[in-house]
PDB file of N, CA and C in Angstrom:
ATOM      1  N   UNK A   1       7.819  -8.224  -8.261  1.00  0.00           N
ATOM      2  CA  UNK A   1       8.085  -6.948  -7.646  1.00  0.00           C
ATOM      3  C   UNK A   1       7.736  -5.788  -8.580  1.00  0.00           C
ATOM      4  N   UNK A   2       7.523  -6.005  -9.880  1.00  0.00           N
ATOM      5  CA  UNK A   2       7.459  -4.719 -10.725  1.00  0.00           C
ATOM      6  C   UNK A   2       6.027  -4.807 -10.738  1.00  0.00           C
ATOM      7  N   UNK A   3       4.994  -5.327 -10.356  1.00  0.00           N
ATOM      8  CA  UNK A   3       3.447  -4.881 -10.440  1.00  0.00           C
ATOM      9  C   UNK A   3       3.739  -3.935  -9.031  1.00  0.00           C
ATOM     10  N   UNK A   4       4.187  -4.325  -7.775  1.00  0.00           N
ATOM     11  CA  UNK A   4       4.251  -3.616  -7.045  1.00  0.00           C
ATOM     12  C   UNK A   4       4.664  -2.662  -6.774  1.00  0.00           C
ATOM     13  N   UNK A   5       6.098  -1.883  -7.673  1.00  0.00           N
ATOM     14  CA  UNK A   5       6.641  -1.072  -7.710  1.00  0.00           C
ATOM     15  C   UNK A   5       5.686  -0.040  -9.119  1.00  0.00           C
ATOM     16  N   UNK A   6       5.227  -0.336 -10.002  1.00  0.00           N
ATOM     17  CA  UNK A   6       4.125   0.078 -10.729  1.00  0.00           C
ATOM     18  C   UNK A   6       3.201   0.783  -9.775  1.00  0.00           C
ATOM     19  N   UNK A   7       2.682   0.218  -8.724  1.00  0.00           N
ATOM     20  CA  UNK A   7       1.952   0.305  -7.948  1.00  0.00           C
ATOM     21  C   UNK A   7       1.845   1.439  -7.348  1.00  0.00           C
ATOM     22  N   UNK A   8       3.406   1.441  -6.775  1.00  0.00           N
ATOM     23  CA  UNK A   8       3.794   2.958  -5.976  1.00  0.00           C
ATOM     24  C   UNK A   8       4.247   2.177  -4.670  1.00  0.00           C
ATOM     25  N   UNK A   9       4.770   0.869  -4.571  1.00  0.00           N
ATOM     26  CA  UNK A   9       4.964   0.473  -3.496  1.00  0.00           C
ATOM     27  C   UNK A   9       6.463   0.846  -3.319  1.00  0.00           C
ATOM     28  N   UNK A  10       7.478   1.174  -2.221  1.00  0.00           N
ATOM     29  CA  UNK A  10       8.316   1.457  -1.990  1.00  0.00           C
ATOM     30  C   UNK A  10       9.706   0.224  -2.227  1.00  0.00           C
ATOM     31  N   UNK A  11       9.286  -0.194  -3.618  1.00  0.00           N
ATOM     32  CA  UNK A  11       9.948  -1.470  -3.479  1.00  0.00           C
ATOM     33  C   UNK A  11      11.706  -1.670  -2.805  1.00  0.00           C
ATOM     34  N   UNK A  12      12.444  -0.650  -3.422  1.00  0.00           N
ATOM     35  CA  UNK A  12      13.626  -0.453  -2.605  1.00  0.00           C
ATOM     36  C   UNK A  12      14.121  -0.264  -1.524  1.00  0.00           C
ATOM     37  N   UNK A  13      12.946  -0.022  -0.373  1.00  0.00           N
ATOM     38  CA  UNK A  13      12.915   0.475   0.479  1.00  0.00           C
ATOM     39  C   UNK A  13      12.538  -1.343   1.508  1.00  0.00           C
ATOM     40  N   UNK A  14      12.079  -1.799   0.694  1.00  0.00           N
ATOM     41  CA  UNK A  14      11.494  -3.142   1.358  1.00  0.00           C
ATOM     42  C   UNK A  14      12.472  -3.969   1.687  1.00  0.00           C
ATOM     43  N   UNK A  15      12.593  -4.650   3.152  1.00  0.00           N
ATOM     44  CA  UNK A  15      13.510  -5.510   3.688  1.00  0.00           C
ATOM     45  C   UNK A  15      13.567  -6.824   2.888  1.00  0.00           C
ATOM     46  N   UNK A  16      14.941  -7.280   2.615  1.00  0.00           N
ATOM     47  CA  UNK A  16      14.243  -8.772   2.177  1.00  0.00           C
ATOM     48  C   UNK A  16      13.511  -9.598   2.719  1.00  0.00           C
ATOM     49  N   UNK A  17      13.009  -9.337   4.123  1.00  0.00           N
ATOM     50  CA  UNK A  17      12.189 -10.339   4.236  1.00  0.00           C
ATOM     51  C   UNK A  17      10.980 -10.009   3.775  1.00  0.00           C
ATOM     52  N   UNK A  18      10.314  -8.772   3.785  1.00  0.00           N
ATOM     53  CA  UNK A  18       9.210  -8.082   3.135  1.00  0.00           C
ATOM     54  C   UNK A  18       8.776  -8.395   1.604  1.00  0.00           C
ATOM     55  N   UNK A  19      10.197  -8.191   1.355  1.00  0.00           N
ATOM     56  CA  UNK A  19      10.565  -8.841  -0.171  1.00  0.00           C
ATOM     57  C   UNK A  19       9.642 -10.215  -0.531  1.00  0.00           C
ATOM     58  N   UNK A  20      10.484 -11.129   0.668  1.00  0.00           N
ATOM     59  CA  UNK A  20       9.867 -12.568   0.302  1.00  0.00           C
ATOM     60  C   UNK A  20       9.077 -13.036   0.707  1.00  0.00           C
ATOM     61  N   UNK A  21       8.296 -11.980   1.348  1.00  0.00           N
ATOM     62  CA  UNK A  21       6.447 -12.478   1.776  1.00  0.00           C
ATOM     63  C   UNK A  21       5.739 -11.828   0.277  1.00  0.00           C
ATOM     64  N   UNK A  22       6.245 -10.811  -0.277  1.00  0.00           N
ATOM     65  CA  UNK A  22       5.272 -10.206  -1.178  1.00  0.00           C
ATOM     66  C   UNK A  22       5.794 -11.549  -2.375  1.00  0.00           C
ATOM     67  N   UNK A  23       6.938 -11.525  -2.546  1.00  0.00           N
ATOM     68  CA  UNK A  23       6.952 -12.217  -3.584  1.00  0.00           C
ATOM     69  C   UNK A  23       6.612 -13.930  -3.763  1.00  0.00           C
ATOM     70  N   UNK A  24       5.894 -14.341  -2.292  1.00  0.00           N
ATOM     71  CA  UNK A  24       5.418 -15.627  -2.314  1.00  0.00           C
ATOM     72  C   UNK A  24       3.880 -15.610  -2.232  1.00  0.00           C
ATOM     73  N   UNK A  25       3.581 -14.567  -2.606  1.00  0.00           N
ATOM     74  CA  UNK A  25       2.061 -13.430  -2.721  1.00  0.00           C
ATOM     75  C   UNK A  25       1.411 -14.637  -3.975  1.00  0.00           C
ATOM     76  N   UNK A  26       0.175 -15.611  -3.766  1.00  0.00           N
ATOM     77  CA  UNK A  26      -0.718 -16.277  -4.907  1.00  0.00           C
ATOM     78  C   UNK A  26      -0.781 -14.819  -5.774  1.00  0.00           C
ATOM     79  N   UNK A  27      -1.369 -15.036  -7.290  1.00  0.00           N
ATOM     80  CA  UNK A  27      -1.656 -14.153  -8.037  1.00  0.00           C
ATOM     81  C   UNK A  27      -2.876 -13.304  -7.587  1.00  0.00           C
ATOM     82  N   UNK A  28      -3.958 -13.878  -6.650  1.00  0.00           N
ATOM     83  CA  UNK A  28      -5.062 -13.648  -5.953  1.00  0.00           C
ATOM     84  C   UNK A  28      -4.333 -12.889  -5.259  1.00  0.00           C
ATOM     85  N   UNK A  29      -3.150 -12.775  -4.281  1.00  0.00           N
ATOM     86  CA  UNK A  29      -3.274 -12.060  -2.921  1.00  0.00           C
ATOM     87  C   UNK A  29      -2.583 -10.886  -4.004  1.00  0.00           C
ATOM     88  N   UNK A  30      -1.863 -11.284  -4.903  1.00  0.00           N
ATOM     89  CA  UNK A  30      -1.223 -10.038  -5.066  1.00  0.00           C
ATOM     90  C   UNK A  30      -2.276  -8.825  -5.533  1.00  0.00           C
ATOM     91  N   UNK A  31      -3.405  -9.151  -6.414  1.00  0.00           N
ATOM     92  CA  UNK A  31      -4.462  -8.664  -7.339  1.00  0.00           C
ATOM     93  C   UNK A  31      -5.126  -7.896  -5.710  1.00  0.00           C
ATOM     94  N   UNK A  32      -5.173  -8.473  -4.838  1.00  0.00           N
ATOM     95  CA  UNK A  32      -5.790  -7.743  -3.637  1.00  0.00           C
ATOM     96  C   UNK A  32      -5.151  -7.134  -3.024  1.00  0.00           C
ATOM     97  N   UNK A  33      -4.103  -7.245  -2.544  1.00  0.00           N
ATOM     98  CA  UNK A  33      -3.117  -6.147  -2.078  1.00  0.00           C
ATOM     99  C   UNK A  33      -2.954  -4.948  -3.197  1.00  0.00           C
ATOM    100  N   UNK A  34      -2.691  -5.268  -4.708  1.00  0.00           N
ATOM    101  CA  UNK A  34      -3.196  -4.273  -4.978  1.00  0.00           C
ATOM    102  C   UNK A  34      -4.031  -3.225  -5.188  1.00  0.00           C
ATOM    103  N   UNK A  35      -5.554  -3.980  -4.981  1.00  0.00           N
ATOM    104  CA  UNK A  35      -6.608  -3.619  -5.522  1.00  0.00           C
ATOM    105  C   UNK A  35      -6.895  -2.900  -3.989  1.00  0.00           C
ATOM    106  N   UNK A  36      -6.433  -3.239  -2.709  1.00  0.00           N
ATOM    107  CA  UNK A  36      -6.481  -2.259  -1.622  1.00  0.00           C
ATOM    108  C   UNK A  36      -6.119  -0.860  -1.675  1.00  0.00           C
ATOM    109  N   UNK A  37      -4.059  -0.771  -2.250  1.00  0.00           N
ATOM    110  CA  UNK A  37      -3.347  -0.160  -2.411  1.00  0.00           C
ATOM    111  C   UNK A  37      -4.253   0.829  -3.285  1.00  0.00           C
ATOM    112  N   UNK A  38      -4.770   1.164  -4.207  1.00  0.00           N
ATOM    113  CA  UNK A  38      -5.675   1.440  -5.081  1.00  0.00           C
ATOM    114  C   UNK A  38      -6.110   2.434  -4.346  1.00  0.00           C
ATOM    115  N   UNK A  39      -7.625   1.997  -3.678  1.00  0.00           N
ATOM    116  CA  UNK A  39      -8.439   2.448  -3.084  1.00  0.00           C
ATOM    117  C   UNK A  39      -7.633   3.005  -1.494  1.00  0.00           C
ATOM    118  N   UNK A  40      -6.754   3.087  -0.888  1.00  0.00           N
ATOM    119  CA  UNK A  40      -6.200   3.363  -0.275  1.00  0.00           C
ATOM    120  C   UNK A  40      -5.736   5.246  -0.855  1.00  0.00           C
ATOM    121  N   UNK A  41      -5.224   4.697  -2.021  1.00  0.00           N
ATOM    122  CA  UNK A  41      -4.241   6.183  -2.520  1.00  0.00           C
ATOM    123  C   UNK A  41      -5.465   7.100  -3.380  1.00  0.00           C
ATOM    124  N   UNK A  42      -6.732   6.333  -3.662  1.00  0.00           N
ATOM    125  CA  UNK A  42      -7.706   6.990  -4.504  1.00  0.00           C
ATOM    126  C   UNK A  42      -8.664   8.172  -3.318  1.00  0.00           C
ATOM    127  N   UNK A  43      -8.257   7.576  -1.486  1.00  0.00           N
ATOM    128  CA  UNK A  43      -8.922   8.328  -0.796  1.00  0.00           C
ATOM    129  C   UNK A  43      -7.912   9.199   0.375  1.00  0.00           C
ATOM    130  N   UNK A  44      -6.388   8.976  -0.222  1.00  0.00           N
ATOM    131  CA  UNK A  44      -5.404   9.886   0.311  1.00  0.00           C
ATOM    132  C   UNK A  44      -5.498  11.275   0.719  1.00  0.00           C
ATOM    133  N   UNK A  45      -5.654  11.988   0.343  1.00  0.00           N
ATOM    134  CA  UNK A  45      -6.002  13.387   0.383  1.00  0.00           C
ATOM    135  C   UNK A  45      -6.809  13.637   1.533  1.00  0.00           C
ATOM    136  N   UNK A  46      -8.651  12.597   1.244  1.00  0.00           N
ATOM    137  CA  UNK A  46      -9.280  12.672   2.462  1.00  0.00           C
ATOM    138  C   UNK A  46      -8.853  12.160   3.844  1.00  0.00           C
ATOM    139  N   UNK A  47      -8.095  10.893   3.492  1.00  0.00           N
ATOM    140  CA  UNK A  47      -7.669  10.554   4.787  1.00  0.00           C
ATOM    141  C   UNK A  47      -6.353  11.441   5.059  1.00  0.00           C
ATOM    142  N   UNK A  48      -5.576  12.012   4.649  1.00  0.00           N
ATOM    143  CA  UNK A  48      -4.727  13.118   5.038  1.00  0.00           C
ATOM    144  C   UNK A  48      -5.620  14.420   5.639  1.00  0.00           C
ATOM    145  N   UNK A  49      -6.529  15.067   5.264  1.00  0.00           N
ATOM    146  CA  UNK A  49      -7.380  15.873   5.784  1.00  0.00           C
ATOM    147  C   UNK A  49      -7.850  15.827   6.684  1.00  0.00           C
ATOM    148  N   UNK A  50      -8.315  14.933   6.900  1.00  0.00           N
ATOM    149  CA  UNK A  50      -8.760  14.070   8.675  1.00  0.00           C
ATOM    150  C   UNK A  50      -7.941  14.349   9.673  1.00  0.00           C
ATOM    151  N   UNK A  51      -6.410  13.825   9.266  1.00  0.00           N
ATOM    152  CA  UNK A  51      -5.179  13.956   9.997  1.00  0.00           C
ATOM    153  C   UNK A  51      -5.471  15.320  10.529  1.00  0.00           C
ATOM    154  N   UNK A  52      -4.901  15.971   9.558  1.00  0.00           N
ATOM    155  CA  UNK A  52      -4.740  17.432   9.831  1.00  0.00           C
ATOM    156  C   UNK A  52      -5.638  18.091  10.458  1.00  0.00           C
ATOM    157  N   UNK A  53      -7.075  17.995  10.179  1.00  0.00           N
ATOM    158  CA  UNK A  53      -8.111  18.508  11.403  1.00  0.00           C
ATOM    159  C   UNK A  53      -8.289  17.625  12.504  1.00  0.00           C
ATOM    160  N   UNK A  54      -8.611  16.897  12.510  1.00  0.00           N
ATOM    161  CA  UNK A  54      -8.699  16.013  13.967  1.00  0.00           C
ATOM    162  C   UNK A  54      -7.411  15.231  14.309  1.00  0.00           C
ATOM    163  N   UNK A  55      -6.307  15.552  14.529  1.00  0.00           N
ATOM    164  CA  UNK A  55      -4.613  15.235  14.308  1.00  0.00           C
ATOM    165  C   UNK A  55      -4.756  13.793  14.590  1.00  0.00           C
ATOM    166  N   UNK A  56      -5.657  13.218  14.083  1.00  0.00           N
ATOM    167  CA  UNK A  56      -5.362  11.682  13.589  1.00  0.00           C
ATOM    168  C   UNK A  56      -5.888  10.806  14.519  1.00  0.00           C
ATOM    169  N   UNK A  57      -6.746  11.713  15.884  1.00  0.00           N
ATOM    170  CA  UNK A  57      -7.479  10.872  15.992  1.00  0.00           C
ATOM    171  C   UNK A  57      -8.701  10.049  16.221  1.00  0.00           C
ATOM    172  N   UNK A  58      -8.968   9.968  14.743  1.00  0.00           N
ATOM    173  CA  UNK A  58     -10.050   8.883  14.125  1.00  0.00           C
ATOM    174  C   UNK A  58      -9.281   7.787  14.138  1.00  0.00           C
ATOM    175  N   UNK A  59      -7.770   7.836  13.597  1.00  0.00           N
ATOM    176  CA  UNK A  59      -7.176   6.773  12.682  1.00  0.00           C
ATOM    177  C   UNK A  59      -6.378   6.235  13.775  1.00  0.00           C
TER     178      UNK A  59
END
């Protein structure tokens, strides 16, 4: 849970069952869920901008 909370994932906020899918996560899924999370928050802004002019829907 602490790579994920590193991450910026809402770890406290996560149900235990949420809990115990991430934490039965191979070292592979976890490295990709993060490596999404990543690129997700690296294009935040733009995909928030989108929102706001076309009120979201592209998304």
């Amino acid at each position: 849970m602490r790579e994920l909370a590193d991450a910026g994932f809402p770890v406290p906020s996560l149900t235990p069952e949420q809990r115990a899918v991430f934490a039965a996560l191979t070292p592979d899924e976890l490295a990709l869920v993060l490596d999404i999370k990543s690129r997700l928050d690296a294009v935040e802004p733009e995909v928030r901008a989108h929102a706001a002019v076309a009120g979201a829907a592209l998304f």
